[in-house]
PDB file of N, CA and C in Angstrom:
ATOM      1  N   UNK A   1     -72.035 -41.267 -14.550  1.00  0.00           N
ATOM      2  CA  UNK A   1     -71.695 -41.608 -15.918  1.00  0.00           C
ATOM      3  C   UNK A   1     -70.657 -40.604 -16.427  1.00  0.00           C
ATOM      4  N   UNK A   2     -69.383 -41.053 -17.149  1.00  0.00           N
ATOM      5  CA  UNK A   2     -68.636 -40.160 -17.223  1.00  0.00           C
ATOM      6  C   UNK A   2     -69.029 -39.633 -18.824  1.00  0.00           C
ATOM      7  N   UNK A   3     -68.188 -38.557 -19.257  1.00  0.00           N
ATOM      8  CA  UNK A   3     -68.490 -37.567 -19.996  1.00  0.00           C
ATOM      9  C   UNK A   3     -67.459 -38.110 -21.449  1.00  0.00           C
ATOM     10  N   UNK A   4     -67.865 -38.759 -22.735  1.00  0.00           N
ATOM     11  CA  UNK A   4     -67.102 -39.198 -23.630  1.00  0.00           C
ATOM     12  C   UNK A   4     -66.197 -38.069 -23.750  1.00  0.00           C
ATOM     13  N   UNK A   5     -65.131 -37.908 -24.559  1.00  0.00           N
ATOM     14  CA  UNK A   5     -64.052 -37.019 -25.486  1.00  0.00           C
ATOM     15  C   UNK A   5     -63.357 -37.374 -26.594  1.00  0.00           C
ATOM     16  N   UNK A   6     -63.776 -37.096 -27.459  1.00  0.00           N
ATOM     17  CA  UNK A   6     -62.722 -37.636 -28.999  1.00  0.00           C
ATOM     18  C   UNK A   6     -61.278 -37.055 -28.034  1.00  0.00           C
ATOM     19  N   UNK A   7     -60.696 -37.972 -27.865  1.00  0.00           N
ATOM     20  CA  UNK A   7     -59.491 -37.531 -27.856  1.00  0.00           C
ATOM     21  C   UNK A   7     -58.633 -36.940 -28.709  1.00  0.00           C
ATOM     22  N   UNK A   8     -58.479 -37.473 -29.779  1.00  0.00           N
ATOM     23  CA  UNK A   8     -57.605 -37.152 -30.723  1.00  0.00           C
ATOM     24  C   UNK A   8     -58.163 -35.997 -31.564  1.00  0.00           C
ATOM     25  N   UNK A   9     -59.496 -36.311 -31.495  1.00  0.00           N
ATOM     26  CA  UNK A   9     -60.211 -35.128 -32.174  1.00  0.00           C
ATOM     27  C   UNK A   9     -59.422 -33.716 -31.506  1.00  0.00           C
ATOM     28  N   UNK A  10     -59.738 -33.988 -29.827  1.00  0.00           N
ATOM     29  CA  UNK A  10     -59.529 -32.540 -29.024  1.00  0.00           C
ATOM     30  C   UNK A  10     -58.124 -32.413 -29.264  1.00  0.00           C
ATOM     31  N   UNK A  11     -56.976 -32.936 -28.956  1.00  0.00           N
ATOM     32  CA  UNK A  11     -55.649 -32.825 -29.398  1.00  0.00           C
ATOM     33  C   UNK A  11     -54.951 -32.166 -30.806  1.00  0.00           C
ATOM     34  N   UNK A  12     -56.371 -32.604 -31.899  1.00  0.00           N
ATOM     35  CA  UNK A  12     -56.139 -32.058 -33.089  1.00  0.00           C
ATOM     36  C   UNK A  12     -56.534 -30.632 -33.071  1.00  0.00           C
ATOM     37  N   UNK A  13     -57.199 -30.319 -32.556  1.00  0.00           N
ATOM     38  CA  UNK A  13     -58.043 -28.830 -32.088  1.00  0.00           C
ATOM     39  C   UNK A  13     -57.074 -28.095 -30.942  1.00  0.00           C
ATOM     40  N   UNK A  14     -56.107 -28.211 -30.436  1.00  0.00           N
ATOM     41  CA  UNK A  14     -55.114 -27.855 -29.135  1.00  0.00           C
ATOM     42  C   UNK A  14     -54.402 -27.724 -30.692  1.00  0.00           C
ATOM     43  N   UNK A  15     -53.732 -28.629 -31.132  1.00  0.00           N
ATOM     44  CA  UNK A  15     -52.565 -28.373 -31.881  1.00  0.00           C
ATOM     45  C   UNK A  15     -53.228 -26.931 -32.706  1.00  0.00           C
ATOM     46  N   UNK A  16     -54.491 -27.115 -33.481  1.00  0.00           N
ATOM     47  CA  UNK A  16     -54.582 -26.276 -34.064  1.00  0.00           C
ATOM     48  C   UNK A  16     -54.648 -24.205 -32.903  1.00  0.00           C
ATOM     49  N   UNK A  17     -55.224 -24.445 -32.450  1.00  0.00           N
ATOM     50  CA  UNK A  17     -55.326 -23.296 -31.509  1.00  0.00           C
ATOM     51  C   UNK A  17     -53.498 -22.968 -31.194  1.00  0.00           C
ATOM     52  N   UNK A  18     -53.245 -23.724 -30.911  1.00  0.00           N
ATOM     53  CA  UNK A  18     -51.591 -23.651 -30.826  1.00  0.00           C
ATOM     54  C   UNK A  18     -50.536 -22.943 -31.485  1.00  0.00           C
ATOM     55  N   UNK A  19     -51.321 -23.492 -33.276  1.00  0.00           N
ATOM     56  CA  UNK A  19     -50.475 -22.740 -34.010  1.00  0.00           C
ATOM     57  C   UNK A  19     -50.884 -21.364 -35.051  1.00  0.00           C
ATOM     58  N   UNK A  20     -52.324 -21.399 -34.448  1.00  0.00           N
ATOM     59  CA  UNK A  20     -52.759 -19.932 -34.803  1.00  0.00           C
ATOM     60  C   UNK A  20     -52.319 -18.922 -33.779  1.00  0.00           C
ATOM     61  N   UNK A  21     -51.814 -19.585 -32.450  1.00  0.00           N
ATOM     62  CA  UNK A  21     -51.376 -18.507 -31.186  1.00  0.00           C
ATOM     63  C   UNK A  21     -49.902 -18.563 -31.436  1.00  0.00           C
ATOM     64  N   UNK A  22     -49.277 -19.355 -31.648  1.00  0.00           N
ATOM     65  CA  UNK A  22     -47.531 -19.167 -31.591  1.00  0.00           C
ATOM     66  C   UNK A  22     -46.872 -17.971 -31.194  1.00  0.00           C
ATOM     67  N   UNK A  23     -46.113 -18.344 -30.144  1.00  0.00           N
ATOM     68  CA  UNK A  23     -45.372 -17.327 -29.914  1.00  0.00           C
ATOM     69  C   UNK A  23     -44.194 -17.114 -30.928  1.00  0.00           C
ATOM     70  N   UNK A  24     -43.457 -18.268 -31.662  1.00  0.00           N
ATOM     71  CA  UNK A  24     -42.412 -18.808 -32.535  1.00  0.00           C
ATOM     72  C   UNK A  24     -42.929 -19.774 -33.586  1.00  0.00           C
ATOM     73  N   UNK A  25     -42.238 -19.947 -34.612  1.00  0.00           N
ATOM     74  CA  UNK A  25     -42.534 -20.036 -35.975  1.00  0.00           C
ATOM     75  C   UNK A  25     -40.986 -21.470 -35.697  1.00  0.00           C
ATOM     76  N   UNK A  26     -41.344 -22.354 -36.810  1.00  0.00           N
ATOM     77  CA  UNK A  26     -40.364 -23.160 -37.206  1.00  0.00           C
ATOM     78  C   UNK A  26     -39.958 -23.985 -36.328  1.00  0.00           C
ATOM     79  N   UNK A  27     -38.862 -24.515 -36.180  1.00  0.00           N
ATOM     80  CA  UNK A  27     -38.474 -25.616 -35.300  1.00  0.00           C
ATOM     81  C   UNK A  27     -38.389 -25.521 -33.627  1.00  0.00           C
ATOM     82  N   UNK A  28     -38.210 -24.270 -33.712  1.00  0.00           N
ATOM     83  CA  UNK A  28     -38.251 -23.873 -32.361  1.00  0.00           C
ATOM     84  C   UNK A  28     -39.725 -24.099 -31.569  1.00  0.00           C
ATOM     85  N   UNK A  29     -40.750 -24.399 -32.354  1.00  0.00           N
ATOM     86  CA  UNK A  29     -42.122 -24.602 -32.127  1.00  0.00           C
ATOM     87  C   UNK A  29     -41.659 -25.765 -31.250  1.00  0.00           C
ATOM     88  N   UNK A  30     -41.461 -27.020 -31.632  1.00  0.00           N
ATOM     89  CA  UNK A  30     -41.355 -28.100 -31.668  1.00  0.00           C
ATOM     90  C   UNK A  30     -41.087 -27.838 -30.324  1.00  0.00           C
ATOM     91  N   UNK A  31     -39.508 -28.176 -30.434  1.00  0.00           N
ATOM     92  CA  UNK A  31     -38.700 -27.949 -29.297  1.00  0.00           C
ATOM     93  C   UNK A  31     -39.568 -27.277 -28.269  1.00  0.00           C
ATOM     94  N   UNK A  32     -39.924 -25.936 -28.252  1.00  0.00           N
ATOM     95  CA  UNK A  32     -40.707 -25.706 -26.810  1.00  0.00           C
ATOM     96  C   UNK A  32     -42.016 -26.379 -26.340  1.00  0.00           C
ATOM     97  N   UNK A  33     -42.659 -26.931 -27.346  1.00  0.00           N
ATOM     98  CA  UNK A  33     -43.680 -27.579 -27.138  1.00  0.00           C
ATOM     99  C   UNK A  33     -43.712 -29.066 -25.994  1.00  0.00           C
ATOM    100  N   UNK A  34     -42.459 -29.711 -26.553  1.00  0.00           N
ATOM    101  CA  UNK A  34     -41.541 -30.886 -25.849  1.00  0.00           C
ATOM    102  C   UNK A  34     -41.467 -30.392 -24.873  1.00  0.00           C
ATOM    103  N   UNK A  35     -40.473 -29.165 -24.156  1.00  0.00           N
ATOM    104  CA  UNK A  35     -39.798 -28.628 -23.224  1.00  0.00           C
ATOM    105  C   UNK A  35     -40.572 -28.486 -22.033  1.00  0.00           C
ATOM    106  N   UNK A  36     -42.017 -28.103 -22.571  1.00  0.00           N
ATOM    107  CA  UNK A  36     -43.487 -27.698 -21.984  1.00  0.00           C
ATOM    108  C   UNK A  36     -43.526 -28.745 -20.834  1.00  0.00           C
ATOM    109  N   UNK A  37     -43.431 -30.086 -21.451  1.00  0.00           N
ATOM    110  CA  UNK A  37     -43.599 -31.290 -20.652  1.00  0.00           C
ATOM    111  C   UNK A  37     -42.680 -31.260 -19.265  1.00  0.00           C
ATOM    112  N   UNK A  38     -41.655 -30.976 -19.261  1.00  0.00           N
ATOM    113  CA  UNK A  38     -40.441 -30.362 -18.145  1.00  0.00           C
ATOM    114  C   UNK A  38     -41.495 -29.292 -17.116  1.00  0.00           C
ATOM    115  N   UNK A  39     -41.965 -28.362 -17.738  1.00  0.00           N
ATOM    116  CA  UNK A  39     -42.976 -27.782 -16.867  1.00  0.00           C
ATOM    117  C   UNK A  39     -43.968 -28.357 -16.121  1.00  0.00           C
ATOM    118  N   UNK A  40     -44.503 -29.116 -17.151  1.00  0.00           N
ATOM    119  CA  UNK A  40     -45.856 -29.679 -16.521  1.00  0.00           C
ATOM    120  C   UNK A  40     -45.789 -31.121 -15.189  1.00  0.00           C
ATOM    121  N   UNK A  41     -44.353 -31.622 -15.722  1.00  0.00           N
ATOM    122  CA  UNK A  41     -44.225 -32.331 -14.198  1.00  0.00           C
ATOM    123  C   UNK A  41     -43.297 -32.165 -13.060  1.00  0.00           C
ATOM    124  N   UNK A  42     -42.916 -31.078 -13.566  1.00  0.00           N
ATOM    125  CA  UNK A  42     -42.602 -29.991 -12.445  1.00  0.00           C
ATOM    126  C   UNK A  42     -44.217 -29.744 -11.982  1.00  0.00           C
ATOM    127  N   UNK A  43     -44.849 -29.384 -12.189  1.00  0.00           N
ATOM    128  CA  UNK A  43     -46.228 -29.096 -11.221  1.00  0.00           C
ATOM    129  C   UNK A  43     -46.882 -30.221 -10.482  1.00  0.00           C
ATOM    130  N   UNK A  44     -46.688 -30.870 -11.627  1.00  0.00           N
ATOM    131  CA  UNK A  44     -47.229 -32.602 -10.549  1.00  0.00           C
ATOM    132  C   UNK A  44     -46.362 -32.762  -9.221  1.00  0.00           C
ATOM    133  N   UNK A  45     -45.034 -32.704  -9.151  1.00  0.00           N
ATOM    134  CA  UNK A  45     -44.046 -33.100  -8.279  1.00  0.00           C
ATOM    135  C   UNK A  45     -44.602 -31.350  -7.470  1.00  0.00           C
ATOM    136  N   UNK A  46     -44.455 -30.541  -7.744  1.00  0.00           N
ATOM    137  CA  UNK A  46     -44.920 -29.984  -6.587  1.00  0.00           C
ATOM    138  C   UNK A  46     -46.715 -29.824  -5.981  1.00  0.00           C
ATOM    139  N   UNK A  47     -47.666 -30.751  -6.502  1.00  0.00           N
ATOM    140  CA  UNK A  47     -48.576 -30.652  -5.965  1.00  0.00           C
ATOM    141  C   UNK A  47     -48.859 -31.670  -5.597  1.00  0.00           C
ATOM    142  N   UNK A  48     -47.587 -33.005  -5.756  1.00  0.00           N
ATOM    143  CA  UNK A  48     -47.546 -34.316  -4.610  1.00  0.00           C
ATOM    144  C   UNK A  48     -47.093 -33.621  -3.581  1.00  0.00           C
ATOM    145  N   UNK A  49     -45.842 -33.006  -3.453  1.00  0.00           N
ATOM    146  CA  UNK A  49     -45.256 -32.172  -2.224  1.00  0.00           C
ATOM    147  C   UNK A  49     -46.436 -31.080  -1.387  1.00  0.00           C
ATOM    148  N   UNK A  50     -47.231 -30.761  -2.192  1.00  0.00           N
ATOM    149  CA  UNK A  50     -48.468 -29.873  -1.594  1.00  0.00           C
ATOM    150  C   UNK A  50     -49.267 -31.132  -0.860  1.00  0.00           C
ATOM    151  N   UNK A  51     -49.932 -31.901  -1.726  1.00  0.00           N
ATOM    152  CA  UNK A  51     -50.295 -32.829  -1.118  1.00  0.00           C
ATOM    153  C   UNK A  51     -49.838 -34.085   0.023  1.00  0.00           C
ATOM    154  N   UNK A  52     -49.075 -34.281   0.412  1.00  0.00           N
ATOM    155  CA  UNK A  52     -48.528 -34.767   1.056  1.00  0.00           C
ATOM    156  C   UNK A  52     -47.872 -33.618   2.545  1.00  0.00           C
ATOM    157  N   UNK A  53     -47.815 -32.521   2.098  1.00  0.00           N
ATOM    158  CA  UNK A  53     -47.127 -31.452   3.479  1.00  0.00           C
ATOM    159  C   UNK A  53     -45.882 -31.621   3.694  1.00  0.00           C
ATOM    160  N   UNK A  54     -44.903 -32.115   2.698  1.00  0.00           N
ATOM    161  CA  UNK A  54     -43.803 -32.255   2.492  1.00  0.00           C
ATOM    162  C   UNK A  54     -42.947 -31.019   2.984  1.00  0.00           C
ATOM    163  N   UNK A  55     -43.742 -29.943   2.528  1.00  0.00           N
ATOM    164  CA  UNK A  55     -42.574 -28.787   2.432  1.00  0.00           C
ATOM    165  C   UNK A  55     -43.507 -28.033   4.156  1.00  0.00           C
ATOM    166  N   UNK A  56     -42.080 -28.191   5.068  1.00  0.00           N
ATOM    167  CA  UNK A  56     -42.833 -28.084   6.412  1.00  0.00           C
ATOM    168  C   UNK A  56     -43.305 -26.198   6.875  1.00  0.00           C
ATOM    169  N   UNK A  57     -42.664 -25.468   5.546  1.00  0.00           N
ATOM    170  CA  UNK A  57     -42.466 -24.258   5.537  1.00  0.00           C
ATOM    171  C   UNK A  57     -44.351 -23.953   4.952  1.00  0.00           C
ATOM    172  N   UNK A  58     -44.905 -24.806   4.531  1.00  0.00           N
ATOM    173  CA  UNK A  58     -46.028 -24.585   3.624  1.00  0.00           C
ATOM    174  C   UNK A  58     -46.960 -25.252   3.887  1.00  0.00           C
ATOM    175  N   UNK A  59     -46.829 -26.402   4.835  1.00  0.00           N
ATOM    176  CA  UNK A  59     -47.389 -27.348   5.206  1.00  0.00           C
ATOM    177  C   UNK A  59     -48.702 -27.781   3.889  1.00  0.00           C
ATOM    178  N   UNK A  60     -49.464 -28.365   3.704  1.00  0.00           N
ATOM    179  CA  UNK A  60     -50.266 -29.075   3.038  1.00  0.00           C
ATOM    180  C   UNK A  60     -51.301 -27.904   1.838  1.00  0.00           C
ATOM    181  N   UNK A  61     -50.802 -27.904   0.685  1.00  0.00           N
ATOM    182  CA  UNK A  61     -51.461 -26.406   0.288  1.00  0.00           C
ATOM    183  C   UNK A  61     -51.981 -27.475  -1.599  1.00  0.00           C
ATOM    184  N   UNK A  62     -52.154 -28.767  -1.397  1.00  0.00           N
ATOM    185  CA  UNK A  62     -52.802 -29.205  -2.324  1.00  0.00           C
ATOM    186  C   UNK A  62     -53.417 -30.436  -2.183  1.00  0.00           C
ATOM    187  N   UNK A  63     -54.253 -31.422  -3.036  1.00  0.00           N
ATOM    188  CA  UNK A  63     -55.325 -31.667  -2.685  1.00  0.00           C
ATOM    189  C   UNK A  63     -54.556 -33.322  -3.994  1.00  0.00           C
ATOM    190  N   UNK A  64     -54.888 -34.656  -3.181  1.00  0.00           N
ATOM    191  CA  UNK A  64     -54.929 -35.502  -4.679  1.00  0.00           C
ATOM    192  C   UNK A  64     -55.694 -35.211  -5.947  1.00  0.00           C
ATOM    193  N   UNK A  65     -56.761 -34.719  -5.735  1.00  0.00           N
ATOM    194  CA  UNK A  65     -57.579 -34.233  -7.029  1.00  0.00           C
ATOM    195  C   UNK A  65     -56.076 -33.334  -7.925  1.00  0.00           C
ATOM    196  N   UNK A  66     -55.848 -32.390  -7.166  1.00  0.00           N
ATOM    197  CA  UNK A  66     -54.792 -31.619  -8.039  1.00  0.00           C
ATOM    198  C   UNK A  66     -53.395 -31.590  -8.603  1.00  0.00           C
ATOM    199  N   UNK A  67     -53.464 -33.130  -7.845  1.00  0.00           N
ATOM    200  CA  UNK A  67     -52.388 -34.074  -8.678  1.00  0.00           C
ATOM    201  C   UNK A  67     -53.076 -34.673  -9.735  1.00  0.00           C
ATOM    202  N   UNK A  68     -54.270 -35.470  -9.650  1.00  0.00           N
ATOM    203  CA  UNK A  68     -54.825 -35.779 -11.029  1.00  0.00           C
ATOM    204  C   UNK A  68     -54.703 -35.013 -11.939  1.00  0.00           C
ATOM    205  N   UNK A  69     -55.364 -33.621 -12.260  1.00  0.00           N
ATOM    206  CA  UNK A  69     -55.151 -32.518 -12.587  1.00  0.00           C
ATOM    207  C   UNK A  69     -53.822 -32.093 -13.641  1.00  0.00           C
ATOM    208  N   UNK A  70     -52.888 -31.988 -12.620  1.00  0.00           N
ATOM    209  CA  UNK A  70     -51.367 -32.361 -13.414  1.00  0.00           C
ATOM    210  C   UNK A  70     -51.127 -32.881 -14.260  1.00  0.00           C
ATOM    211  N   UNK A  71     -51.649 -33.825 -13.411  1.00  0.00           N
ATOM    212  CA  UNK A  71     -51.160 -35.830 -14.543  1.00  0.00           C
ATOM    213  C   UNK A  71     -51.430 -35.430 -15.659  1.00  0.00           C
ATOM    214  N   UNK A  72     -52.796 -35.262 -15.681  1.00  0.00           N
ATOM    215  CA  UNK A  72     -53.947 -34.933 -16.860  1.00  0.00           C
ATOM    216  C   UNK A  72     -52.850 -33.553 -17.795  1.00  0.00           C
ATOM    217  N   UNK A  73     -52.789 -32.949 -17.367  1.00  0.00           N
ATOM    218  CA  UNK A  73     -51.462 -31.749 -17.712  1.00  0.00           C
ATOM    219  C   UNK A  73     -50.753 -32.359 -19.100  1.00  0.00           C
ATOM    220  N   UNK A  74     -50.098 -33.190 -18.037  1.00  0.00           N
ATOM    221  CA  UNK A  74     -48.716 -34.170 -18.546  1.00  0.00           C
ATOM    222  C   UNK A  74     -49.223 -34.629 -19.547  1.00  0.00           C
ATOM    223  N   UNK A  75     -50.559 -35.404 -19.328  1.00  0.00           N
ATOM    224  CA  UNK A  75     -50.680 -36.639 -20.952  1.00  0.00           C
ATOM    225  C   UNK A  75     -51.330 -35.437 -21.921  1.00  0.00           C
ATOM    226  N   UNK A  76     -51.675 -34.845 -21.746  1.00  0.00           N
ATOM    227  CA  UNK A  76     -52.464 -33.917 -23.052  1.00  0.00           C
ATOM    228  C   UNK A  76     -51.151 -33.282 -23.694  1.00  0.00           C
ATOM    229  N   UNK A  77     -50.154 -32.937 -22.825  1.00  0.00           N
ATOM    230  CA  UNK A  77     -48.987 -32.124 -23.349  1.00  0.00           C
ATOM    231  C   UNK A  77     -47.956 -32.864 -24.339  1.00  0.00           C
ATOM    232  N   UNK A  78     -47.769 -34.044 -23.549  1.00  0.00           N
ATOM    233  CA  UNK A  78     -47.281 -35.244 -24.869  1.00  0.00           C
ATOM    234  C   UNK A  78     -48.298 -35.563 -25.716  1.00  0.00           C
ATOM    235  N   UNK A  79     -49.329 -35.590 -25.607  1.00  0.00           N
ATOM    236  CA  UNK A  79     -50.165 -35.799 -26.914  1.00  0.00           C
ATOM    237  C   UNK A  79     -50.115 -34.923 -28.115  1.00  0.00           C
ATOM    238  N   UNK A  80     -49.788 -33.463 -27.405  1.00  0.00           N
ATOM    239  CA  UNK A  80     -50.062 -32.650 -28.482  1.00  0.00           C
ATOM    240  C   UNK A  80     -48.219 -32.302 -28.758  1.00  0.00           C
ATOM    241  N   UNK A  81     -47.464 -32.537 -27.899  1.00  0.00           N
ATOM    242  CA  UNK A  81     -45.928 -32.839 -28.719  1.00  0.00           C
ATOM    243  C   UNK A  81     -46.368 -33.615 -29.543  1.00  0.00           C
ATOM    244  N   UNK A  82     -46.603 -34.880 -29.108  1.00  0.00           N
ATOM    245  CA  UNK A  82     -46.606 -35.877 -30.281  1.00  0.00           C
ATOM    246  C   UNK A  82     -47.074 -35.502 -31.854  1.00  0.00           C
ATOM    247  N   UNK A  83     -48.169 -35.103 -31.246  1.00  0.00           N
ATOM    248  CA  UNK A  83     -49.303 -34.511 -33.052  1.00  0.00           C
ATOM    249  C   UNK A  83     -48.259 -33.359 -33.750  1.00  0.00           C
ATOM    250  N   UNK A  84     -47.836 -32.518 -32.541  1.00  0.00           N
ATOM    251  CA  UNK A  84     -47.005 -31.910 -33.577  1.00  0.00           C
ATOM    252  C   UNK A  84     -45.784 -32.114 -34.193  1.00  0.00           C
ATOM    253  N   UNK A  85     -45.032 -33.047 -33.738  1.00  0.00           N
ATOM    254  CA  UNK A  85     -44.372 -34.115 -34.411  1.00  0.00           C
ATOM    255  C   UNK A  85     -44.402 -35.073 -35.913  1.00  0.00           C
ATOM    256  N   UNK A  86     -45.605 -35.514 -35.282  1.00  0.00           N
ATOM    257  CA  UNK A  86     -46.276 -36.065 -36.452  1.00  0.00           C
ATOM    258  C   UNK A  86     -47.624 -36.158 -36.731  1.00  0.00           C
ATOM    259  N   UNK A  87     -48.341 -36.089 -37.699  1.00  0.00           N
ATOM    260  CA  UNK A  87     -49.544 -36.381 -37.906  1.00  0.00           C
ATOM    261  C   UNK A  87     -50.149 -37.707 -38.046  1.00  0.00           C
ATOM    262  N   UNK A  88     -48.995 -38.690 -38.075  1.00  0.00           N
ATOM    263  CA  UNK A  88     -49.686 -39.760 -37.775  1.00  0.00           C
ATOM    264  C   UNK A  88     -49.913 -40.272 -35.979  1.00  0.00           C
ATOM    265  N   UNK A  89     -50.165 -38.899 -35.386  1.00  0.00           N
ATOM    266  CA  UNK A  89     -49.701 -39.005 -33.836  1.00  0.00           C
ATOM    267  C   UNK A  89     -50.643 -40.471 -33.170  1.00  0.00           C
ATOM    268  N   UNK A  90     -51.931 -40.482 -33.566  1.00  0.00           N
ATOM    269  CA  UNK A  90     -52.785 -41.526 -33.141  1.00  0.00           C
ATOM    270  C   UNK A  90     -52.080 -42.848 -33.310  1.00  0.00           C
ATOM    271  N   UNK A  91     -51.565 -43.064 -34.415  1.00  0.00           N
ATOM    272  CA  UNK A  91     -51.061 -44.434 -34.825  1.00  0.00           C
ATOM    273  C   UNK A  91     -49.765 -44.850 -34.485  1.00  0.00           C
ATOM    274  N   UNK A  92     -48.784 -43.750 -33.860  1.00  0.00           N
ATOM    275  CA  UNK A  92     -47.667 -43.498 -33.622  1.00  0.00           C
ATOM    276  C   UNK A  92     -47.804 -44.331 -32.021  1.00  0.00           C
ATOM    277  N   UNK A  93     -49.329 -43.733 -31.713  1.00  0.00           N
ATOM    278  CA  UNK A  93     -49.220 -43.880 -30.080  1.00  0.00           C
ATOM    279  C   UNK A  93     -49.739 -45.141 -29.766  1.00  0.00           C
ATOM    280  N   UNK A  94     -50.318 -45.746 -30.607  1.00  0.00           N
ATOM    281  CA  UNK A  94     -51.072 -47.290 -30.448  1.00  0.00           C
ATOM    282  C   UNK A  94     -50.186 -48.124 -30.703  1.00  0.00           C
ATOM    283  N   UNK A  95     -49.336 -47.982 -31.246  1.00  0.00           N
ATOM    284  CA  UNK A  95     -48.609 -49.066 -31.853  1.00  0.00           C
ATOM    285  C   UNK A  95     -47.324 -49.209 -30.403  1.00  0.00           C
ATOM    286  N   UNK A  96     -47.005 -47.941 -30.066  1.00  0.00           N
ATOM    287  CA  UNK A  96     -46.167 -47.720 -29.056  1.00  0.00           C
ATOM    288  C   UNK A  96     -47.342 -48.447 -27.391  1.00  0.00           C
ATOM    289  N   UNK A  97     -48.388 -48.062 -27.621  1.00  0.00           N
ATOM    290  CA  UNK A  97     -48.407 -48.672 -26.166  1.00  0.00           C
ATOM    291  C   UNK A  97     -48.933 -50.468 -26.524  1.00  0.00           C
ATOM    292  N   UNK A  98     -49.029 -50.906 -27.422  1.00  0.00           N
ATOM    293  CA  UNK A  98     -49.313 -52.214 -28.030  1.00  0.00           C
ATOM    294  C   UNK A  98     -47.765 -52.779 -27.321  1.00  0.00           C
ATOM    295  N   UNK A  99     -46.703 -51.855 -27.932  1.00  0.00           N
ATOM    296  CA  UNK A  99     -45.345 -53.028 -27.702  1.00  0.00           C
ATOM    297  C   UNK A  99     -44.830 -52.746 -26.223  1.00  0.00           C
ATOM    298  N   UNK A 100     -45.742 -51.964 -25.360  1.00  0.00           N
ATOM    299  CA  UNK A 100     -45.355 -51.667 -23.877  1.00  0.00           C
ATOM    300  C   UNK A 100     -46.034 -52.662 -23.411  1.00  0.00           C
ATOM    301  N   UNK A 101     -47.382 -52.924 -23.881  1.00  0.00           N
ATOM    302  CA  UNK A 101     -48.403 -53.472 -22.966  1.00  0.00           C
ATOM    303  C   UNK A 101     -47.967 -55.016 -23.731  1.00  0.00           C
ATOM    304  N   UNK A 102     -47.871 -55.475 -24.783  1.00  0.00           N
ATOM    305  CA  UNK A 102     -46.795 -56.411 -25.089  1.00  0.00           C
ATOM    306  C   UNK A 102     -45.554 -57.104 -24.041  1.00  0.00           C
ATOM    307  N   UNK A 103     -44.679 -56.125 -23.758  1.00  0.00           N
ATOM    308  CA  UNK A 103     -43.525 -56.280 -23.403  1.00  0.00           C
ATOM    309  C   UNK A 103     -44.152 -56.900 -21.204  1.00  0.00           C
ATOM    310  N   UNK A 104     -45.126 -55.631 -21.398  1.00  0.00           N
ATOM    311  CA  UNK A 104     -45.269 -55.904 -19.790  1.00  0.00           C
ATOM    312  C   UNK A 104     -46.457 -57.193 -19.531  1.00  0.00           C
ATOM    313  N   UNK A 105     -47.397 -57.238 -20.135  1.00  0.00           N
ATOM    314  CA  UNK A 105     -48.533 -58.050 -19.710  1.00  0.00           C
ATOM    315  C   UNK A 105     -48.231 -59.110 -20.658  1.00  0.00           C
ATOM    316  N   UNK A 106     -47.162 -59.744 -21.268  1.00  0.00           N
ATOM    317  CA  UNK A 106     -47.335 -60.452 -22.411  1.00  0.00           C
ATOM    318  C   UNK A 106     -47.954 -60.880 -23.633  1.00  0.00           C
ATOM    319  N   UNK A 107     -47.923 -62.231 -24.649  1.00  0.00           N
ATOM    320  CA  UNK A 107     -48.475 -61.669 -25.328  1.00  0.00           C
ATOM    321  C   UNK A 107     -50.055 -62.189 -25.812  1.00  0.00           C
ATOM    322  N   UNK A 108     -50.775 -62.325 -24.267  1.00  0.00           N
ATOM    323  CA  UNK A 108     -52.038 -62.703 -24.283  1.00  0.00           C
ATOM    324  C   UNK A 108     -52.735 -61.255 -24.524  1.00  0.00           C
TER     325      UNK A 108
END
């Protein structure tokens, strides 16, 4: 049985921890927060390359779990760009995957 999570709840609680830690103040927040995301799949892409034994110098030094891991990285990191973007981040993001899942699965 898996383990519920307010999502948005926890995202609202990241943003907040976030900006009681700041390294930077003002817009520049933003901006690195975004930038973050550049990091974080940079790690995915190298722990498919771990996983897979791509790099023949290193041979196999990660695991699919630790690509999940990543992934997981990735969506929390745009979530909490997003929130800090805007506060209407929840509604921002439903409406956006409504006109994806719209566009791709039609409009049953």
């Amino acid at each position: 049985m898996s383990e519920h999570v307010d999502l948005w709840g926890s995202v609202e609680e990241l943003c907040g921890w976030l900006n009681a830690n700041r390294a930077v103040d003002g817009p520049d927040e933003v901006l690195l927060r975004i930038l973050k995301l550049s990091e974080e799949v940079g790690e995915v892409a190298q722990a498919v390359v771990g996983a897979t034994g791509r790099n023949p110098r290193k041979g196999v030094t990660h695991t699919w779990d630790d690509v999940s891991a990543e992934l997981c990285d990735v969506a929390v990191t745009a979530l909490v760009a997003l929130r800090t973007l805007t506060p209407d981040a929840p509604e921002v993001f439903a409406r956006h995957l409504r006109r994806i899942c719209e566009r791709s699965l039609g409009g049953g």
